[in-house]
C-alpha atoms as a PDB file:
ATOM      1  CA  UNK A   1    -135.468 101.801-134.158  1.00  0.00           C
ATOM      2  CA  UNK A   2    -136.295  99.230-136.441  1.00  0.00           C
ATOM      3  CA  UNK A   3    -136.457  95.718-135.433  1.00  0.00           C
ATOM      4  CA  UNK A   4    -134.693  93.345-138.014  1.00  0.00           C
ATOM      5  CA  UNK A   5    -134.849  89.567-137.485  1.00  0.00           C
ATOM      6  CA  UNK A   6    -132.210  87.360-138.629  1.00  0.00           C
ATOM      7  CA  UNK A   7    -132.020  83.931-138.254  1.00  0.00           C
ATOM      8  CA  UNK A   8    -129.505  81.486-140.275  1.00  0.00           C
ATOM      9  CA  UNK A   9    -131.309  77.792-140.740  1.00  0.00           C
ATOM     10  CA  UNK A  10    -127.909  76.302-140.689  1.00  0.00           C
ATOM     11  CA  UNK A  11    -126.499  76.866-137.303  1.00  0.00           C
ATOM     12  CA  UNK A  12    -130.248  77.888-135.628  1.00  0.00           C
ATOM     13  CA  UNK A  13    -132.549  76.149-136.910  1.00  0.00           C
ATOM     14  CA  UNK A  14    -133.865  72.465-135.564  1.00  0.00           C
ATOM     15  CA  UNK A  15    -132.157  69.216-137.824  1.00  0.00           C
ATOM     16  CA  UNK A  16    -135.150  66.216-138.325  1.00  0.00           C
ATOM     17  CA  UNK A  17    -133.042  63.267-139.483  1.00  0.00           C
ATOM     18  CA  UNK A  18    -135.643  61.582-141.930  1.00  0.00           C
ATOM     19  CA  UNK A  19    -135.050  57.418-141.121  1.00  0.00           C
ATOM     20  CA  UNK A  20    -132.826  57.923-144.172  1.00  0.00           C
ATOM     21  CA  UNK A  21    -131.887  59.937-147.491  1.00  0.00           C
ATOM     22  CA  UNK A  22    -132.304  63.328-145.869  1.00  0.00           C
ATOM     23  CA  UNK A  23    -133.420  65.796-143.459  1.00  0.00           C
ATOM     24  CA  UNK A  24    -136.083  68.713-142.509  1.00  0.00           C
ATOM     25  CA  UNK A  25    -134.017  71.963-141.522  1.00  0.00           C
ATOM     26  CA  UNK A  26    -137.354  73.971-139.016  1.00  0.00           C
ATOM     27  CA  UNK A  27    -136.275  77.549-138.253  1.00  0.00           C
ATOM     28  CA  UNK A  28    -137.469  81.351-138.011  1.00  0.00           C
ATOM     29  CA  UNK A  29    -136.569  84.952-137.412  1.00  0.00           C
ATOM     30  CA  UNK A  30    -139.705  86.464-136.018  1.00  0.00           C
ATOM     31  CA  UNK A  31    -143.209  85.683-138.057  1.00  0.00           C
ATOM     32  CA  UNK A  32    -141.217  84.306-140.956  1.00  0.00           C
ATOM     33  CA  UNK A  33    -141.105  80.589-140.233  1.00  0.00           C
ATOM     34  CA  UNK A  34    -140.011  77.968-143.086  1.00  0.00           C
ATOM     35  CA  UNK A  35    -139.166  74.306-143.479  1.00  0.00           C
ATOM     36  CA  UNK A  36    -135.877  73.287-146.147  1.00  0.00           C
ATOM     37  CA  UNK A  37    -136.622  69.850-146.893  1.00  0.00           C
ATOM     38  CA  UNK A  38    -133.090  68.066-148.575  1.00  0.00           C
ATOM     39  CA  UNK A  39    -134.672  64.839-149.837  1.00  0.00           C
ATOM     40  CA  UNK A  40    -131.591  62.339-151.774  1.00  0.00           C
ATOM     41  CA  UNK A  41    -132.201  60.145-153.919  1.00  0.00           C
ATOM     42  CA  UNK A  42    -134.097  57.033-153.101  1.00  0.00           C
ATOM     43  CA  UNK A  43    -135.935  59.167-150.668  1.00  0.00           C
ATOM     44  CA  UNK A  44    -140.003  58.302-150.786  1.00  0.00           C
ATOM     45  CA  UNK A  45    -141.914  59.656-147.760  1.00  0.00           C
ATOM     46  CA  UNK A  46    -143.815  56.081-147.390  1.00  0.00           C
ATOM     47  CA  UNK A  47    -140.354  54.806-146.050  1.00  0.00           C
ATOM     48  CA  UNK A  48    -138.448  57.516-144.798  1.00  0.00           C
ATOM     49  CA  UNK A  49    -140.766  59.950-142.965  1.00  0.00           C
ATOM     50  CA  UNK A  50    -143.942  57.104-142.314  1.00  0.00           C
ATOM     51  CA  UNK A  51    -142.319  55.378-139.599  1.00  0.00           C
ATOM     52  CA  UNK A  52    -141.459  59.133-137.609  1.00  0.00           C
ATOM     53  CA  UNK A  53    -144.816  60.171-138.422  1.00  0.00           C
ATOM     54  CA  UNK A  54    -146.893  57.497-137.467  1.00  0.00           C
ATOM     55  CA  UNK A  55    -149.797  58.013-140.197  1.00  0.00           C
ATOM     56  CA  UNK A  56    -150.323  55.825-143.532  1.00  0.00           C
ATOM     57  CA  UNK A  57    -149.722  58.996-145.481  1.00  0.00           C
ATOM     58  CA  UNK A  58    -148.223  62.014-144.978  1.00  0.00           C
ATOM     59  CA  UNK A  59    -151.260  64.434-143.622  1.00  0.00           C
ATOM     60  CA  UNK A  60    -148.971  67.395-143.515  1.00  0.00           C
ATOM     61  CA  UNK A  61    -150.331  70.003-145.829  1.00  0.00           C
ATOM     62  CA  UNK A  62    -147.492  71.770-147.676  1.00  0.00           C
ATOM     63  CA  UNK A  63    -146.892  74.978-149.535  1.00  0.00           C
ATOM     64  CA  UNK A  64    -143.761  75.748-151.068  1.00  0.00           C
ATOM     65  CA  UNK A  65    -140.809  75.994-153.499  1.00  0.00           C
ATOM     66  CA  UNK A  66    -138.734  73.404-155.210  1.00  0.00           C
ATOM     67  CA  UNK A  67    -135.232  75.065-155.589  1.00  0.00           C
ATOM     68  CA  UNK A  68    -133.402  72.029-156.989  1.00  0.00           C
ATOM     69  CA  UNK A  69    -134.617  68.692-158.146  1.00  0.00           C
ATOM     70  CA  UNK A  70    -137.832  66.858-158.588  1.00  0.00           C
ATOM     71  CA  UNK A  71    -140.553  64.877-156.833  1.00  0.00           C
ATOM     72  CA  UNK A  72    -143.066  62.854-157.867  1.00  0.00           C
ATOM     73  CA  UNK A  73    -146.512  62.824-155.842  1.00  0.00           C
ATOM     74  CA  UNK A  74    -148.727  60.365-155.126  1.00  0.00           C
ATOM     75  CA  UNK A  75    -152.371  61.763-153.290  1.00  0.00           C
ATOM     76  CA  UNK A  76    -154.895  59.421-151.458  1.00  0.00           C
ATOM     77  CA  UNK A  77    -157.660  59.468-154.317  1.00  0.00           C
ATOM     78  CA  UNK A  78    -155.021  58.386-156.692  1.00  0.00           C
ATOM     79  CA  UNK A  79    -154.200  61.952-158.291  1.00  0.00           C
ATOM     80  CA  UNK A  80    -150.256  61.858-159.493  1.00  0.00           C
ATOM     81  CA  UNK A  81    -148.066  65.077-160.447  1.00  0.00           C
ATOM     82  CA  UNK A  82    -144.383  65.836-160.650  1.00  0.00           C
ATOM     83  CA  UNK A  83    -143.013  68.892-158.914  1.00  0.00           C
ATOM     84  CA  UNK A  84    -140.021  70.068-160.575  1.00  0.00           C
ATOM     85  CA  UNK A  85    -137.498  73.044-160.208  1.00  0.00           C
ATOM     86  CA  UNK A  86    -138.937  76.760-159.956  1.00  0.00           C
ATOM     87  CA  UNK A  87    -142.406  75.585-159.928  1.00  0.00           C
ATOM     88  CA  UNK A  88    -144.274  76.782-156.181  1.00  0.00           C
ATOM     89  CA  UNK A  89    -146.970  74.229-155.244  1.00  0.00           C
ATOM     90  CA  UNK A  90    -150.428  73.713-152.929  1.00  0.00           C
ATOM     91  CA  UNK A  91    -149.877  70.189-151.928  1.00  0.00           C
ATOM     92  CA  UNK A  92    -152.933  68.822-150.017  1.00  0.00           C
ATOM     93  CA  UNK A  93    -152.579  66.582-146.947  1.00  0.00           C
ATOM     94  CA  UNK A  94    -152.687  62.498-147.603  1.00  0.00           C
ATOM     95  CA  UNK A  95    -150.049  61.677-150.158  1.00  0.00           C
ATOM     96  CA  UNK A  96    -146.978  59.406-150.452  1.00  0.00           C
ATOM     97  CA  UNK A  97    -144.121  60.928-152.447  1.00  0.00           C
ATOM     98  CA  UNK A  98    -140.602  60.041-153.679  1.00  0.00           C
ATOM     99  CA  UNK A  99    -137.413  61.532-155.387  1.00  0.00           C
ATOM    100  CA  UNK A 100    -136.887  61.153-159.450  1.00  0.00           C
ATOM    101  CA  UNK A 101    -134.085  60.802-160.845  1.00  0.00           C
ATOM    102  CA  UNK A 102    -130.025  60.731-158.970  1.00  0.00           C
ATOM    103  CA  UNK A 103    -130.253  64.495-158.041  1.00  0.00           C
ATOM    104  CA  UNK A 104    -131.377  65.631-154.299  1.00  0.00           C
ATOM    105  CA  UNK A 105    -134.351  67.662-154.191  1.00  0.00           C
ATOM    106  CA  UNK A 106    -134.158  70.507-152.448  1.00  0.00           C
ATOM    107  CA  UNK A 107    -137.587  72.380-151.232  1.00  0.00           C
ATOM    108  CA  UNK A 108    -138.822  75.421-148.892  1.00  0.00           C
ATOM    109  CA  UNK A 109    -142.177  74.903-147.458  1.00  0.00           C
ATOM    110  CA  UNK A 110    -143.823  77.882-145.701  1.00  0.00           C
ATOM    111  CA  UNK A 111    -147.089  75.873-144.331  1.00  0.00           C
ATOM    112  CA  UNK A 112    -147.997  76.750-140.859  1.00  0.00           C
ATOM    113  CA  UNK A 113    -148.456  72.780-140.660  1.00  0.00           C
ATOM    114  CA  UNK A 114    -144.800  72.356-141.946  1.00  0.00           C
ATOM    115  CA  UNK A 115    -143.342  73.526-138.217  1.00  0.00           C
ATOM    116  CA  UNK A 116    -143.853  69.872-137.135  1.00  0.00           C
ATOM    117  CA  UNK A 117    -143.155  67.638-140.379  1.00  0.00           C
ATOM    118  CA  UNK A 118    -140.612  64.810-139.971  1.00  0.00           C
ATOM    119  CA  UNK A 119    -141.320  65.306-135.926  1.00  0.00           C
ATOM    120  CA  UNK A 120    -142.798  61.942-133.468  1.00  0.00           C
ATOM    121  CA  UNK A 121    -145.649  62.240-132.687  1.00  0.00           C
ATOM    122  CA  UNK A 122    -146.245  65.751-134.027  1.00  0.00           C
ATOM    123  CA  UNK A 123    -149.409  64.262-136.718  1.00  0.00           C
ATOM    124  CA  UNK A 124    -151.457  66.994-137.881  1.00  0.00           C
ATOM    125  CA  UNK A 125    -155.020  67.274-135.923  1.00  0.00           C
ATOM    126  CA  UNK A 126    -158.030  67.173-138.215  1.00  0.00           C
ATOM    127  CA  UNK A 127    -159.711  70.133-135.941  1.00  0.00           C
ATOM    128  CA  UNK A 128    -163.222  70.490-134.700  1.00  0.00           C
ATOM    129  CA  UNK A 129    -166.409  70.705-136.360  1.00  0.00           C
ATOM    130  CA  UNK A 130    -165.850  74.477-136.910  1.00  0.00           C
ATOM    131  CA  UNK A 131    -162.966  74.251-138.959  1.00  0.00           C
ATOM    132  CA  UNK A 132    -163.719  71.448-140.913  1.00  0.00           C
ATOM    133  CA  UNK A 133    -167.190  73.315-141.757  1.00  0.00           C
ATOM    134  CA  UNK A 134    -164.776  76.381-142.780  1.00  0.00           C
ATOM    135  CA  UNK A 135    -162.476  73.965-144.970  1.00  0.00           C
ATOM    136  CA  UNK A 136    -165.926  72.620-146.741  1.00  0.00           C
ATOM    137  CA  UNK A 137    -167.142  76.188-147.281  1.00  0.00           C
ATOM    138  CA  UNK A 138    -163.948  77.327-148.846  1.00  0.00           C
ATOM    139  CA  UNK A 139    -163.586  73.936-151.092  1.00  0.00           C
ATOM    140  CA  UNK A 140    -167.349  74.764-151.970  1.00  0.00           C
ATOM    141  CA  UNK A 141    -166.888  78.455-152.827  1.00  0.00           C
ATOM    142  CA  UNK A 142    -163.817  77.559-155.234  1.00  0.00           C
ATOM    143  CA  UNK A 143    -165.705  74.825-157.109  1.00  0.00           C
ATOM    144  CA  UNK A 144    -169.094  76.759-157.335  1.00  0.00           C
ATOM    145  CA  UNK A 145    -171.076  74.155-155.532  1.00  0.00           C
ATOM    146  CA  UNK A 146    -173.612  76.434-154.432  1.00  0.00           C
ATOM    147  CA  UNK A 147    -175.843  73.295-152.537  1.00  0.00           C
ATOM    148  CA  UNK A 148    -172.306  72.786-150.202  1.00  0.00           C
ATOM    149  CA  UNK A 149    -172.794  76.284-149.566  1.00  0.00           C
ATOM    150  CA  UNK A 150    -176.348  76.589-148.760  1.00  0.00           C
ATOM    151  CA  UNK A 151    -176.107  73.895-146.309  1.00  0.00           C
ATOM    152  CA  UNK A 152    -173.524  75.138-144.258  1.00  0.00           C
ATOM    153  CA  UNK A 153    -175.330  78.484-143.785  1.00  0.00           C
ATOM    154  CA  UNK A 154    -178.092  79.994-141.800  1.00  0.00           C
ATOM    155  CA  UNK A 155    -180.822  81.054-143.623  1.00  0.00           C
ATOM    156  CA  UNK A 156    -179.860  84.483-142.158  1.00  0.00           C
ATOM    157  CA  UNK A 157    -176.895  84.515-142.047  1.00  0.00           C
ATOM    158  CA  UNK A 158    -174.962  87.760-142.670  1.00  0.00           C
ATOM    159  CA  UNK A 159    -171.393  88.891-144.769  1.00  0.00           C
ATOM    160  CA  UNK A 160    -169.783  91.896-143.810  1.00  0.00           C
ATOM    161  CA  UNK A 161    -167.657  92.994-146.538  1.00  0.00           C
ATOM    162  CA  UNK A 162    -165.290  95.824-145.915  1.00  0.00           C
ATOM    163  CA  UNK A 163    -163.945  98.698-148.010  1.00  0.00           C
ATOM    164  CA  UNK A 164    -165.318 100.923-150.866  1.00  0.00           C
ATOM    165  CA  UNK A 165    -165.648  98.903-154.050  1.00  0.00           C
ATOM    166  CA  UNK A 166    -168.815  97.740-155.438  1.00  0.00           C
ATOM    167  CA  UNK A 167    -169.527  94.825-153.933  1.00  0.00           C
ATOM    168  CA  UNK A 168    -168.456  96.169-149.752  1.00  0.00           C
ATOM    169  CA  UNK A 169    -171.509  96.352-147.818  1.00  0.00           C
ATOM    170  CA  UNK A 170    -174.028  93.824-145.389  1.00  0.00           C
ATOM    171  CA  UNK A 171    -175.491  90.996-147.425  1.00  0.00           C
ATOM    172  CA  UNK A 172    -178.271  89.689-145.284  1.00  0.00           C
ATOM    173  CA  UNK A 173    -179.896  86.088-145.186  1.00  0.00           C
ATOM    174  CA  UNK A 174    -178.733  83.358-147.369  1.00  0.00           C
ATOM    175  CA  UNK A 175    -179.621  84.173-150.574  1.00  0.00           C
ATOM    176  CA  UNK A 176    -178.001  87.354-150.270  1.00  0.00           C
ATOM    177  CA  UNK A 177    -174.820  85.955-149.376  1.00  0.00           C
ATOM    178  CA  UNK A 178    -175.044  83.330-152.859  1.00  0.00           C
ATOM    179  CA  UNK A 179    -176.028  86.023-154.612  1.00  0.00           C
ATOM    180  CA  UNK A 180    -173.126  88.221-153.679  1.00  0.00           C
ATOM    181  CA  UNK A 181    -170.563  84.515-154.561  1.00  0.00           C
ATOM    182  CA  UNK A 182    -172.682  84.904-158.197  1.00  0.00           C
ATOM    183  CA  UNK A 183    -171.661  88.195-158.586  1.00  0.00           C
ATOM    184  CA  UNK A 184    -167.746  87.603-157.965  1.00  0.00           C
ATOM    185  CA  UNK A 185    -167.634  85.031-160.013  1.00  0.00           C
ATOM    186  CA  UNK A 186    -169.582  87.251-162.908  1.00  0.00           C
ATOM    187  CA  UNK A 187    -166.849  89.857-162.406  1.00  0.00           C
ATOM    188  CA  UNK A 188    -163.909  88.016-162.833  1.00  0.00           C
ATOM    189  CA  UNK A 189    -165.001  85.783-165.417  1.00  0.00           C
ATOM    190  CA  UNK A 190    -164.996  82.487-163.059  1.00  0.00           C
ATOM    191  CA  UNK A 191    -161.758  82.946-161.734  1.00  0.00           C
ATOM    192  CA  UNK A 192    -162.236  84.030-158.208  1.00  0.00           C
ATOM    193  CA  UNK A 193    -160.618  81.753-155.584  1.00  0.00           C
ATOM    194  CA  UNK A 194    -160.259  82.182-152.261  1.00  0.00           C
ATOM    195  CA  UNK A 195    -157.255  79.495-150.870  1.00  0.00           C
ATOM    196  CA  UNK A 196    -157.496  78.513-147.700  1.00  0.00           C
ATOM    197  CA  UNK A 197    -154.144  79.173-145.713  1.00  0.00           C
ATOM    198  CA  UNK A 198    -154.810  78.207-142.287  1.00  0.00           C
ATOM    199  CA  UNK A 199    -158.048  78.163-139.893  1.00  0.00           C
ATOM    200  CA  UNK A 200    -158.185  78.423-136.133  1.00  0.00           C
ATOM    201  CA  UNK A 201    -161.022  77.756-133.450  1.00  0.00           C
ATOM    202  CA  UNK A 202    -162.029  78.009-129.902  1.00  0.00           C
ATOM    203  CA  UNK A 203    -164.333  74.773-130.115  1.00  0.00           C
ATOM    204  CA  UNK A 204    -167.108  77.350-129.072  1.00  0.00           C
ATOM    205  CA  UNK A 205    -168.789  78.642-132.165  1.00  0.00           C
ATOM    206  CA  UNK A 206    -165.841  80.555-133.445  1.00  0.00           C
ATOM    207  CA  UNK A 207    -163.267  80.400-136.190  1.00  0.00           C
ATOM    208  CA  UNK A 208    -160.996  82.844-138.173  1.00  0.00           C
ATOM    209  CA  UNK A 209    -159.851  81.540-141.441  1.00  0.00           C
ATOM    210  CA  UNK A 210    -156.975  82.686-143.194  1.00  0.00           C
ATOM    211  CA  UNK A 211    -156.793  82.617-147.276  1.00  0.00           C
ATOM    212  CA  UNK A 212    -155.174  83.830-150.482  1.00  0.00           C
ATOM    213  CA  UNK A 213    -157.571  85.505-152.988  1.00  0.00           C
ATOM    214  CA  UNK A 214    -156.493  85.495-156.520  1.00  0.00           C
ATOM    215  CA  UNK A 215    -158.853  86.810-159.409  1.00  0.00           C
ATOM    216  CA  UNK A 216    -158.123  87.866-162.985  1.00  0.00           C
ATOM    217  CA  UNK A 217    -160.508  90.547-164.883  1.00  0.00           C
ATOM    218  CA  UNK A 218    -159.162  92.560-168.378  1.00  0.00           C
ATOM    219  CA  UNK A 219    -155.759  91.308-167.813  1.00  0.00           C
ATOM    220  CA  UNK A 220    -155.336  92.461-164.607  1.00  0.00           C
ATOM    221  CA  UNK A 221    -154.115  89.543-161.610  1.00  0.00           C
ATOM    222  CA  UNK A 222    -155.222  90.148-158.060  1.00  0.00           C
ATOM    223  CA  UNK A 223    -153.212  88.005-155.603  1.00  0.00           C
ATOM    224  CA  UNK A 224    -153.860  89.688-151.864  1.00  0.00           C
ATOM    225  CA  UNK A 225    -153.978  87.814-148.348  1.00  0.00           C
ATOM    226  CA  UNK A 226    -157.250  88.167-146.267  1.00  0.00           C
ATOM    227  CA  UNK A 227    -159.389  86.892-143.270  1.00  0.00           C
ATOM    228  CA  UNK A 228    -162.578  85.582-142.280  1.00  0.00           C
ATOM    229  CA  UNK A 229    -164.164  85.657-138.902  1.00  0.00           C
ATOM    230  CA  UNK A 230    -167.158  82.962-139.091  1.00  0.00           C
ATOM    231  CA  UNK A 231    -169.705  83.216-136.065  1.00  0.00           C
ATOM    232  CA  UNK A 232    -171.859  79.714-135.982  1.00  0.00           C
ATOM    233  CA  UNK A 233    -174.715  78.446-134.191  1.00  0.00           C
ATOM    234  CA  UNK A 234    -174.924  74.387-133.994  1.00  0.00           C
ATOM    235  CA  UNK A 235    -173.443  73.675-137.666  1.00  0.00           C
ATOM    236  CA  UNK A 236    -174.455  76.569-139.231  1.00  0.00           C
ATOM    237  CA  UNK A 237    -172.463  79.752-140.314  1.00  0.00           C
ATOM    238  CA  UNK A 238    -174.365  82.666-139.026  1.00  0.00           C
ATOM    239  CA  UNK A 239    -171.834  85.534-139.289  1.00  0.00           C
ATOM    240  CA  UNK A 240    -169.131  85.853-141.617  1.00  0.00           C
ATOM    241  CA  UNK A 241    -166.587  89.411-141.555  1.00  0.00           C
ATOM    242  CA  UNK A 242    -164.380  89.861-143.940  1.00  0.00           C
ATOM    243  CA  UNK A 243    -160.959  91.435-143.102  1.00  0.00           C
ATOM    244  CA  UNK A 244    -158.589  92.918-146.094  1.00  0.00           C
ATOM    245  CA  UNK A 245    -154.747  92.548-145.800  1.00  0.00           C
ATOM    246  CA  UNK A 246    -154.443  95.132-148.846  1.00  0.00           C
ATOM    247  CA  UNK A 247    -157.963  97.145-148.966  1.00  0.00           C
ATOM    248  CA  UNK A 248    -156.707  99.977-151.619  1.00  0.00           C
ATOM    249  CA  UNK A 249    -156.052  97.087-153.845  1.00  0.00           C
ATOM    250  CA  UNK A 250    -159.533  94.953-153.450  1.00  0.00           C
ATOM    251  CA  UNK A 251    -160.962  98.189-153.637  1.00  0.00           C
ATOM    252  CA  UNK A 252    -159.161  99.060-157.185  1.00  0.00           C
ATOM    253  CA  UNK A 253    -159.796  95.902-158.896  1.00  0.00           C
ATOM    254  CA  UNK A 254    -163.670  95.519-157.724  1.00  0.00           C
ATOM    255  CA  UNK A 255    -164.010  99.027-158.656  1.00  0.00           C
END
């Protein structure tokens, strides 16, 4: 028999009273965990959530849905955007934000680090060395900075990429590896990305990185969940596997 989950936010879920204008609703039904931020006017995260959090800016990062409303974002380096209604956004940790207009904005955030927003004490650890060396790898791969890259890996270093399509196979030693980035980026026209979801670590030379790869080539959009198991010795990458949430389809579009 099939096992269903249901769980209704409203009368299950955990209530985090922001110090005013609002609340974090935290609740699941099995895997599918999610955050409903209500955020009324007057609300700005600098004054409402700083003071439960503890940190200068907020250094949860969030990804989500505004269903109602508008924010306007403020990031560390300066960067401003507004997030308005229907749009889905990748909002980086270290911002301030606040509420436009007289209208509550109303948001779902499905970030693993959104489970302890708006909670004391509950600050988001920066991780080891391993997983910041993952989060600088997959900055690097998305903005093409092939030095980034070639620092962070052993000179032979291997990528096991699963599947069937043209590019599956064992690229061995470093140049290998670039070459095989090159060659993605060739295919779909610069628009491979691989966004980095969520990363994990013993501390001991291991990490598994989770990510969202989206690509465009002739029209076509690929948009499929994967993983990365990264192997290191002292600072450098020395194994990377690839796991595919959805091989038929990497294997149909890198056909």
């Amino acid at each position: 028999m099939a096992q269903i989950l249901i769980s209704s936010l409203a009368k299950e879920g955990e209530k985090r009273p922001f110090k005013a204008h609002g609340h974090a609703l935290v609740g699941s039904a099995g895997a599918a965990c999610f955050t409903l931020g209500t955020f009324e006017p007057g609300w700005r995260w600098s004054k409402d959530v700083a003071p439960i959090a503890g940190t200068k800016s907020c250094q949860t990062r969030h990804l989500g849905y505004v269903i109602s409303g508008q924010m306007h974002v403020i990031a560390d380096d300066g960067t401003e955007v507004d997030v308005r209604t229907g749009e889905a956004f990748d909002l980086p940790a270290g911002h301030d934000a606040f509420v436009i207009g007289d209208k509550p904005c109303i948001m779902l955030d499905i970030s693993p680090q959104a489970t302890a927003y708006a909670r004391a004490g509950a600050t988001t650890a920066a991780g080891d060395r391993y997983t910041e060396i993952v989060r600088k790898g997959y900055q690097a791969f998305n903005t093409g900075d092939i030095d980034t890259l070639r620092g962070l890996l052993s000179i032979d270093v291997i990528q096991h990429v699963p599947g069937a399509s043209r590019f599956a196979g064992d690229y061995k030693g470093i140049d290998a590896v670039l070459e095989y980035y090159g060659h993605l980026g060739e295919f779909t026209n610069g628009t491979a990305r691989a966004h980095l979801v969520d990363v994990h670590s013993d501390g001991h030379g291991h990490a598994v990185a989770n990510h969202v790869l989206t690509a465009t080539r002739n029209g076509t959009k690929l948009v499929t969940r994967g993983s990365i198991v990264f192997t290191f010795i002292g600072e450098k990458a020395t194994d990377l596997l690839e796991l595919h949430a959805d091989s038929a389809a990497m294997d149909a579009f890198f056909a």
